[in-house]
C-alpha atoms as a PDB file:
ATOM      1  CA  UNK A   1       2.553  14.654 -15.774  1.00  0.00           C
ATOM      2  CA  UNK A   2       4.912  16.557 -13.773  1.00  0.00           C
ATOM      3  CA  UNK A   3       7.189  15.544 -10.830  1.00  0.00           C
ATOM      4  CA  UNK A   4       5.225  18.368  -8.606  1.00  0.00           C
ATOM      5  CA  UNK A   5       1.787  17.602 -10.075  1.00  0.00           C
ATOM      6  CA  UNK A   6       2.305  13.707  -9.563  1.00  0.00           C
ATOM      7  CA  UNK A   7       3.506  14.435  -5.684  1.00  0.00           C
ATOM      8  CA  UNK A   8       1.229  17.022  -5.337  1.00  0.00           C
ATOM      9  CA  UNK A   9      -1.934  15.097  -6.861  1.00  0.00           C
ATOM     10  CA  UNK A  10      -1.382  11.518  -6.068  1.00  0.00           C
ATOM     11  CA  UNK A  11      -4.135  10.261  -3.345  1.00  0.00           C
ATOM     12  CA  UNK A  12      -4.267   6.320  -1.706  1.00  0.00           C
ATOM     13  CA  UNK A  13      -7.381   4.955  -4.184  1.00  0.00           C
ATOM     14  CA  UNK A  14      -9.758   2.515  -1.717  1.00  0.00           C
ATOM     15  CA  UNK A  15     -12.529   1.365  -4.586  1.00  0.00           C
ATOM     16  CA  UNK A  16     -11.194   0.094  -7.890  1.00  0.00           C
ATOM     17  CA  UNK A  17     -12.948  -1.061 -11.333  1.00  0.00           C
ATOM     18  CA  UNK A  18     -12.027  -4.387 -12.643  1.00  0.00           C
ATOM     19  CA  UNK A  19     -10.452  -3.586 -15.296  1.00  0.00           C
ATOM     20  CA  UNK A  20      -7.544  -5.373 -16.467  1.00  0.00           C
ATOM     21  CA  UNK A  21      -4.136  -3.642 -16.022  1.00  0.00           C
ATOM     22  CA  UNK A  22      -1.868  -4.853 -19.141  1.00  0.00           C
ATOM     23  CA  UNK A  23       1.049  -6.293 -18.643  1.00  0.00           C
ATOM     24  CA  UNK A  24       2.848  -3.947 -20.582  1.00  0.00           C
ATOM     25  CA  UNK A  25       1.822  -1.249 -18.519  1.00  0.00           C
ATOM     26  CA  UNK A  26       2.765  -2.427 -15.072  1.00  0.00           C
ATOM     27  CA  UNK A  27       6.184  -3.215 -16.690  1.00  0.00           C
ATOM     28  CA  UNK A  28       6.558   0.431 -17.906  1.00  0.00           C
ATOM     29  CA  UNK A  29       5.565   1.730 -14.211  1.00  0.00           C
ATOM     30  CA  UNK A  30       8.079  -0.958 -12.675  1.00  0.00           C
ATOM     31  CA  UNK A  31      10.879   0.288 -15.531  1.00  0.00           C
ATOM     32  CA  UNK A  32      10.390   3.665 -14.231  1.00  0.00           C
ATOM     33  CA  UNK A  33      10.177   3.034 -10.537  1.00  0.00           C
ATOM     34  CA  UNK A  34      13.248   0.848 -10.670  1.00  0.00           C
ATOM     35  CA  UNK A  35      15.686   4.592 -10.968  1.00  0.00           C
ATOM     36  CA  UNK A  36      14.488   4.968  -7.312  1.00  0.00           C
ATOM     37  CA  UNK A  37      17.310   5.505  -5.067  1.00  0.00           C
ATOM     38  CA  UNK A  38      19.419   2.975  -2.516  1.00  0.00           C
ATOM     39  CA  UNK A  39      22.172   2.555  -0.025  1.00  0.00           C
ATOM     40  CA  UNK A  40      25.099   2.549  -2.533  1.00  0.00           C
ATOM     41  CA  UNK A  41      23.390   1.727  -5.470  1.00  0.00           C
ATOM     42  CA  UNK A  42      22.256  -1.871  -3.462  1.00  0.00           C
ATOM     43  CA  UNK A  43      19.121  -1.936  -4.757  1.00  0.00           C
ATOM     44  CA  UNK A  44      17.420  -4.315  -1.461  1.00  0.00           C
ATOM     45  CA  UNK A  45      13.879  -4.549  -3.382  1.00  0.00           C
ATOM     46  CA  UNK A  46      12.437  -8.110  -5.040  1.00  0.00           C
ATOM     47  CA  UNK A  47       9.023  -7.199  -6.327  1.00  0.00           C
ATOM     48  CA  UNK A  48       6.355  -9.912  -6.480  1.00  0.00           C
ATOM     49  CA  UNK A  49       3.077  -8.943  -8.995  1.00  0.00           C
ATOM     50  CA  UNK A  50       0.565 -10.845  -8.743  1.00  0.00           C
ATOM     51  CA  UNK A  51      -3.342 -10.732 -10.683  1.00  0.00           C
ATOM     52  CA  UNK A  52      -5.493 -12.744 -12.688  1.00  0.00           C
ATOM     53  CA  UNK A  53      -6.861 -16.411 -10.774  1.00  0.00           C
ATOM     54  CA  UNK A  54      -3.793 -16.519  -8.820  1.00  0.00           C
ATOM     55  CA  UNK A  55      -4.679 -13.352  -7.042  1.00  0.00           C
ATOM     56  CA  UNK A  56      -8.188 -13.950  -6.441  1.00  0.00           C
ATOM     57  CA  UNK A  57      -7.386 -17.290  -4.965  1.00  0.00           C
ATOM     58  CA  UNK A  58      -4.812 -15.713  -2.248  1.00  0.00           C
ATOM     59  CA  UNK A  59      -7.663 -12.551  -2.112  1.00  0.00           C
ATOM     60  CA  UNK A  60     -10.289 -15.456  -0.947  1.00  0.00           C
ATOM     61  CA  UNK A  61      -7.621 -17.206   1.428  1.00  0.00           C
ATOM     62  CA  UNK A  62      -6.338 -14.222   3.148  1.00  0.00           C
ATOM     63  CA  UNK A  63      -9.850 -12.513   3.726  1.00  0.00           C
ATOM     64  CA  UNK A  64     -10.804 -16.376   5.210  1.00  0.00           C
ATOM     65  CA  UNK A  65      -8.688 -16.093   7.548  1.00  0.00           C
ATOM     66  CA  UNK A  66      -8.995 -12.420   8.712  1.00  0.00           C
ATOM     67  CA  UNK A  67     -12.933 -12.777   8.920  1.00  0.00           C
ATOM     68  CA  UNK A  68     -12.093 -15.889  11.530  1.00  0.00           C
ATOM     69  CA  UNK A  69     -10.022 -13.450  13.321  1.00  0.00           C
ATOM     70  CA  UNK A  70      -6.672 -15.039  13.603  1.00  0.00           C
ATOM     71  CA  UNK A  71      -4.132 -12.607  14.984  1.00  0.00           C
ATOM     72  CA  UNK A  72      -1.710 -11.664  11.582  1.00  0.00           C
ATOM     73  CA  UNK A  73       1.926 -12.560  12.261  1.00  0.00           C
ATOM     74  CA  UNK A  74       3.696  -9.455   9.588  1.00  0.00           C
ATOM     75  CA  UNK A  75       7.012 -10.649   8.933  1.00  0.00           C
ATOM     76  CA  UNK A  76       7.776  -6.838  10.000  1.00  0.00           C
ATOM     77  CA  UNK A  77       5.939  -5.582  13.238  1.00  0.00           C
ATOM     78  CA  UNK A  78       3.183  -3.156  12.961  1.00  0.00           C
ATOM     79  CA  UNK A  79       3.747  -0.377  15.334  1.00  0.00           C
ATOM     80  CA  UNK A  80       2.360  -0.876  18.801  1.00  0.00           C
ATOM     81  CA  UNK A  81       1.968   2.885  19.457  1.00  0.00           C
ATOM     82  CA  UNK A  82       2.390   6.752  17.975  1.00  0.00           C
ATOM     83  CA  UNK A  83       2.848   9.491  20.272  1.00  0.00           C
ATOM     84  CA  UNK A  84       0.182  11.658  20.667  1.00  0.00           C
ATOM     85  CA  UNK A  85       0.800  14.015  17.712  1.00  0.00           C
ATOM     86  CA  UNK A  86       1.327  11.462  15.400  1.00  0.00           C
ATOM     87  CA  UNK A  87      -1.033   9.347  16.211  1.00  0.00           C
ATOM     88  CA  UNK A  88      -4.084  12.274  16.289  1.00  0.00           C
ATOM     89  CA  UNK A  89      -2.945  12.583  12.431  1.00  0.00           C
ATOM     90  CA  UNK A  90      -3.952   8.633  12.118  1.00  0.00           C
ATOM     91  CA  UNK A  91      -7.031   8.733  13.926  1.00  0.00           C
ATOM     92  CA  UNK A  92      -8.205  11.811  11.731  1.00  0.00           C
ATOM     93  CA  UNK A  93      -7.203  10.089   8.601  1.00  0.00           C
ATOM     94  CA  UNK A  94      -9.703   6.997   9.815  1.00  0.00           C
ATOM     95  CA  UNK A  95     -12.051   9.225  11.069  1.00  0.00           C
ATOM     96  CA  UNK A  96     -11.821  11.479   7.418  1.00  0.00           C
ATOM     97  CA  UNK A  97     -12.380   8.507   5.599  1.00  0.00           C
ATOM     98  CA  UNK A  98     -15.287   6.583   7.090  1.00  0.00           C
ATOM     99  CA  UNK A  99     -16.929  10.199   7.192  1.00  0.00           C
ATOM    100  CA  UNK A 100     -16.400  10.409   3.472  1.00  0.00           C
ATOM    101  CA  UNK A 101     -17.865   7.467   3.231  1.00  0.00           C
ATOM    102  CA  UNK A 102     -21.167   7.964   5.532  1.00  0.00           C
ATOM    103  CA  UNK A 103     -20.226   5.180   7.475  1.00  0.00           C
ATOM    104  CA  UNK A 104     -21.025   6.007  11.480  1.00  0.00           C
ATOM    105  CA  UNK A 105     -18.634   5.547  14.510  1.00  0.00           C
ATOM    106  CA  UNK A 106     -21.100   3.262  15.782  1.00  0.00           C
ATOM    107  CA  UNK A 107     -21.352   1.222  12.260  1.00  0.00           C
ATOM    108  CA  UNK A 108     -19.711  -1.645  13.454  1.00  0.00           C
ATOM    109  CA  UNK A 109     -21.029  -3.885  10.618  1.00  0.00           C
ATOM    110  CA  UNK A 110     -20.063  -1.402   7.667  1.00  0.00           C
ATOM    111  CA  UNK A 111     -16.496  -1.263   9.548  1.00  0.00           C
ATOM    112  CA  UNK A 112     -15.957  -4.767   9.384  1.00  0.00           C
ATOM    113  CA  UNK A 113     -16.835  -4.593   5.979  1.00  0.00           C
ATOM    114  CA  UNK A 114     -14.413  -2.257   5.334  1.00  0.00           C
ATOM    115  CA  UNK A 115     -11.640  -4.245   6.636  1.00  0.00           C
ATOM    116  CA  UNK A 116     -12.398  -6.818   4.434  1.00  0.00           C
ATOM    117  CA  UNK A 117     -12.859  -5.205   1.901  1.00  0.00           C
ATOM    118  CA  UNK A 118      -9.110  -3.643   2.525  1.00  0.00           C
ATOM    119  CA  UNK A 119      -8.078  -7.218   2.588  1.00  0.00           C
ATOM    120  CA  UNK A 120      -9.367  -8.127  -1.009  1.00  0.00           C
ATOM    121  CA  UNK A 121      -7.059  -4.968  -1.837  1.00  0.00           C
ATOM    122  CA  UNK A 122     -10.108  -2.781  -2.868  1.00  0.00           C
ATOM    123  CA  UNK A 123     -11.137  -4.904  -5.531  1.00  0.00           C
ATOM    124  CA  UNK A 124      -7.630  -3.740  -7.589  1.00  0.00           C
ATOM    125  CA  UNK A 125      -6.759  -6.200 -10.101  1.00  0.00           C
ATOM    126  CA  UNK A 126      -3.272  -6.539  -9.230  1.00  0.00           C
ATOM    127  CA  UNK A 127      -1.019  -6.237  -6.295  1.00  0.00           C
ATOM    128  CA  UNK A 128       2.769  -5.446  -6.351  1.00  0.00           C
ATOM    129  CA  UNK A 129       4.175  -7.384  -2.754  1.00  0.00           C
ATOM    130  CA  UNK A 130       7.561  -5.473  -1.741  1.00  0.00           C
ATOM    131  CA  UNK A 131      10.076  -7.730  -0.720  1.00  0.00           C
ATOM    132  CA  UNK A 132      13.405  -8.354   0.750  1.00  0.00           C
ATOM    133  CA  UNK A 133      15.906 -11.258   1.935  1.00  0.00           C
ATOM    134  CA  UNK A 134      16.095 -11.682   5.836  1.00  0.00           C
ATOM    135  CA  UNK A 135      19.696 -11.518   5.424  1.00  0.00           C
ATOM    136  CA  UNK A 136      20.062  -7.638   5.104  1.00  0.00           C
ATOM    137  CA  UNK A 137      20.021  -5.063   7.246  1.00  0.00           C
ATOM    138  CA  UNK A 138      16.350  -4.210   8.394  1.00  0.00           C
ATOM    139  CA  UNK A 139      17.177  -0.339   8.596  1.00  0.00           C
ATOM    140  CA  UNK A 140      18.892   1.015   5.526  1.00  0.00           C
ATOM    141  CA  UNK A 141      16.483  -1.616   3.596  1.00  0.00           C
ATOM    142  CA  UNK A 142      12.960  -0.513   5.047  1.00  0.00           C
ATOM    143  CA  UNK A 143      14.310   3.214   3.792  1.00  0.00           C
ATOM    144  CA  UNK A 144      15.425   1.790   0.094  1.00  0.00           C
ATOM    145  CA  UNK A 145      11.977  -0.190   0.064  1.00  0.00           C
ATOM    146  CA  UNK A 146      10.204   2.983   1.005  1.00  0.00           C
ATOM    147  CA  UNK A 147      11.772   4.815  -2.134  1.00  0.00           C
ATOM    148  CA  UNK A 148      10.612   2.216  -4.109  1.00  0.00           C
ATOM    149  CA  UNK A 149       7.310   2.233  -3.002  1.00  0.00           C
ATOM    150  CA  UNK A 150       6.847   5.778  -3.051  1.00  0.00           C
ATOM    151  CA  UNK A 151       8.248   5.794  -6.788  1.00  0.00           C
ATOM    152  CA  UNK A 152       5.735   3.024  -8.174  1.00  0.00           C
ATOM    153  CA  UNK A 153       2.548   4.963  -6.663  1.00  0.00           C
ATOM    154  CA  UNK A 154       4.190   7.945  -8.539  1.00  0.00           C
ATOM    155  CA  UNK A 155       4.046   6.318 -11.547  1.00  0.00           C
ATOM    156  CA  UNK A 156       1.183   4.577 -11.560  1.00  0.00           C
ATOM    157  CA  UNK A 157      -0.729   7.687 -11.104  1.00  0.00           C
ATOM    158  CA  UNK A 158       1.171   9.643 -13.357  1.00  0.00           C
ATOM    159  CA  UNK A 159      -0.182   6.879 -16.174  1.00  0.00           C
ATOM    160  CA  UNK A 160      -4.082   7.067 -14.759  1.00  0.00           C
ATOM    161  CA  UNK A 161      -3.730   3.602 -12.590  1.00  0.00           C
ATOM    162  CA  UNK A 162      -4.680   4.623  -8.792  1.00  0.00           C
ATOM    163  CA  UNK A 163      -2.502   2.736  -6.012  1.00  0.00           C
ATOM    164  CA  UNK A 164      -3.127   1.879  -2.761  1.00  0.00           C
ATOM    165  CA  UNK A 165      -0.338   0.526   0.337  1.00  0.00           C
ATOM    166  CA  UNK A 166      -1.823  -2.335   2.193  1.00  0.00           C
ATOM    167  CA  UNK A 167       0.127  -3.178   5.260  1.00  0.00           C
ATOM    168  CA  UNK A 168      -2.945  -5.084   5.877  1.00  0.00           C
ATOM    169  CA  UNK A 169      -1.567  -7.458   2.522  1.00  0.00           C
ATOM    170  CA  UNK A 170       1.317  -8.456   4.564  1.00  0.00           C
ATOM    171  CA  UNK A 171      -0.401  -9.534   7.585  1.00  0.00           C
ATOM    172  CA  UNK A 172      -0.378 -13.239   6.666  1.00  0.00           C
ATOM    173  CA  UNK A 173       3.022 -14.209   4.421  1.00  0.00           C
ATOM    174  CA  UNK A 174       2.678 -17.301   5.311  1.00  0.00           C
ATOM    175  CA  UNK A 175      -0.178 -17.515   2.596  1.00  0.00           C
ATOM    176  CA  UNK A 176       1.330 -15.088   0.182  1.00  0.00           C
ATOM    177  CA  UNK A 177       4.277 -17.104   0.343  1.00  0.00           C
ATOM    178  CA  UNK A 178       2.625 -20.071  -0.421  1.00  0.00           C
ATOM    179  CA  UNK A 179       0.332 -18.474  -3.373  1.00  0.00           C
ATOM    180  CA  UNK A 180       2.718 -16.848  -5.069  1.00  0.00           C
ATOM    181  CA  UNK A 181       5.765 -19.963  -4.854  1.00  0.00           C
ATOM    182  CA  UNK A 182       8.221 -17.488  -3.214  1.00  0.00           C
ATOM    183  CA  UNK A 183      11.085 -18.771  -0.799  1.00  0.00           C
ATOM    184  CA  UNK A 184      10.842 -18.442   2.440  1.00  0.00           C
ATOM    185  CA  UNK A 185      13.653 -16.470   2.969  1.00  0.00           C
ATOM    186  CA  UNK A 186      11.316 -13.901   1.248  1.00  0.00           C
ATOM    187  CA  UNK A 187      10.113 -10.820   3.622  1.00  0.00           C
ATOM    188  CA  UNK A 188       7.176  -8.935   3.153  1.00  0.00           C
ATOM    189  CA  UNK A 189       6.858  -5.201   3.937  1.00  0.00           C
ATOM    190  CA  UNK A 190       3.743  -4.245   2.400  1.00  0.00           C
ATOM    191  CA  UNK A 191       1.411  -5.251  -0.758  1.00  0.00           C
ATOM    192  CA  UNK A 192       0.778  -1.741  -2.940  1.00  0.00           C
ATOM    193  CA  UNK A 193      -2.907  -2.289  -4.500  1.00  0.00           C
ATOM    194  CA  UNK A 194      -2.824  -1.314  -8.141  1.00  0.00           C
ATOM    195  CA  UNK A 195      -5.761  -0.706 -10.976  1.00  0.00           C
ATOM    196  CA  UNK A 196      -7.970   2.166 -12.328  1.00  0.00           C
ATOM    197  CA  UNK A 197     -10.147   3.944  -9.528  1.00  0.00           C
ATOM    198  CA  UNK A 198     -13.803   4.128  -9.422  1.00  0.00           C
ATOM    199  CA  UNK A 199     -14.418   7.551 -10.350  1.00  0.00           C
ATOM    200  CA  UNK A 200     -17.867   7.263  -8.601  1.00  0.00           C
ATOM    201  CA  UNK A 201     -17.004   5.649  -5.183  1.00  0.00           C
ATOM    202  CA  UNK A 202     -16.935   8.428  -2.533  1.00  0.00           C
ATOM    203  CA  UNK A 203     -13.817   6.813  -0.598  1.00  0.00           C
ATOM    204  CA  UNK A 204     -11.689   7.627  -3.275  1.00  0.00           C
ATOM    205  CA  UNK A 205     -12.686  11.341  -2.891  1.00  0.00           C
ATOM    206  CA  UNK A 206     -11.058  11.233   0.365  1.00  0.00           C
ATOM    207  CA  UNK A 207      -7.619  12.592   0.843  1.00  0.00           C
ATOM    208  CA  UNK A 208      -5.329  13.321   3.747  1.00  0.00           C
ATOM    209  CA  UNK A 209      -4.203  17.035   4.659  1.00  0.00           C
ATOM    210  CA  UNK A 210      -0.280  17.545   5.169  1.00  0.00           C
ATOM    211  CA  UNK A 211       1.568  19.413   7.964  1.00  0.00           C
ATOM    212  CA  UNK A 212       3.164  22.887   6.689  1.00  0.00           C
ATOM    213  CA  UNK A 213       6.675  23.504   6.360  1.00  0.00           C
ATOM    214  CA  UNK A 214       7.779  24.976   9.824  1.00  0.00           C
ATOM    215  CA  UNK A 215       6.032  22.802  11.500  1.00  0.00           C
ATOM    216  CA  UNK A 216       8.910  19.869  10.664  1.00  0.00           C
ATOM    217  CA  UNK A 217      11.825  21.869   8.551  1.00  0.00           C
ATOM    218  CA  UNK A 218      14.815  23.411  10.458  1.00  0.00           C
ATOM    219  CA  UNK A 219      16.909  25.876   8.729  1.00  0.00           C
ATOM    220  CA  UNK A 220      20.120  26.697   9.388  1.00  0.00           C
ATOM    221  CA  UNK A 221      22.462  29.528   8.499  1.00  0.00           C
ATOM    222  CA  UNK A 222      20.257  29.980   5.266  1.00  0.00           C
END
């Protein structure tokens, strides 16, 4: 697969099979993703992957807690607010989704469902937690984790595995910490969802439209 096909093609995947991902293969998306570029060459990303009984143990714990409704404590903030533009893009991805999937405004129970459901990661097999130490620089590192990020969903898709970021992973490090024996010096950012899609689950025919060219590139003298 090309670069342009893989940008051009890659979707977020909400409904995944259970079929194992092989070690081998995560480590070849991970071997690729780790050329992504970074402030100087400082390469800010730790990478925590995490499947198997391990996974469905902190899968069970953090969708225990979410379903009593305890408010999630992100080691980085979740935006507060978009202005208007921005945020008429997010409502219109929820509402583009939830159409897809037949599931009414007024649904309230098939919503909830939903967020759980996004809080067991989809049913993906194994989740890739991005990470960083507290002691750099929030900034330049949220940009080098984005590359990273960005680069394993590229991947992934370009070797048939679908991929979904899950802020909604991250709500509760506390647990993940815990789980998955990291130090506590460890940040989360977000947890990218990773398996094969369902080919048959209507949320994963669901994709987001993207703004044209002049309405956010500037040239100059060209």
């Amino acid at each position: 697969m090309e670069v342009r096909e893989a940008l051009t093609t890659r979707r977020s995947i909400r409904a995944f099979l259970d079929t194992p991902v092989p070690r081998e293969v995560i480590c070849e998306i991970l071997e690729a993703a780790r050329w992504s570029p970074s402030w100087g060459n400082t390469q800010p990303w730790e990478l925590a992957v995490v499947g198997g009984e391990t996974w469905r143990r902190l899968a069970a714990a953090l969708v225990e807690r979410f379903a009593r409704k305890v408010p999630p404590a992100p080691d980085v903030p979740m935006p507060e607010t978009f202005p208007d533009e921005y945020r008429s893009r997010y409502l219109a991805c929820a509402a583009g989704l939830f159409g897809t999937m037949g599931i009414a405004r007024e649904d309230r129970e098939r919503r909830w469902a939903h967020l759980l459901n996004m809080t067991r990661a989809y049913g993906a097999p194994v989740v890739i937690y991005v990470l960083f130490r507290e002691d750099l620089p929030v900034p330049y590192t949220m940009f080098d984790l984005g590359a990273i990020t960005h680069a394993i969903t590229l991947a992934a898709h370009a070797r048939g595995l679908g991929t979904c970021i899950e802020a909604q992973l991250a709500h509760y490090p506390d647990l993940v910490r815990q789980h998955l024996g990291l130090d506590p010096s460890h940040r989360l950012v977000v947890g990218i969802a990773l398996g094969y899609a369902d080919p048959h689950a209507p949320a994963n025919a669901f994709r987001t439209s993207r703004e044209p060219l002049d309405t956010f590139v500037r040239f100059v003298d060209l």
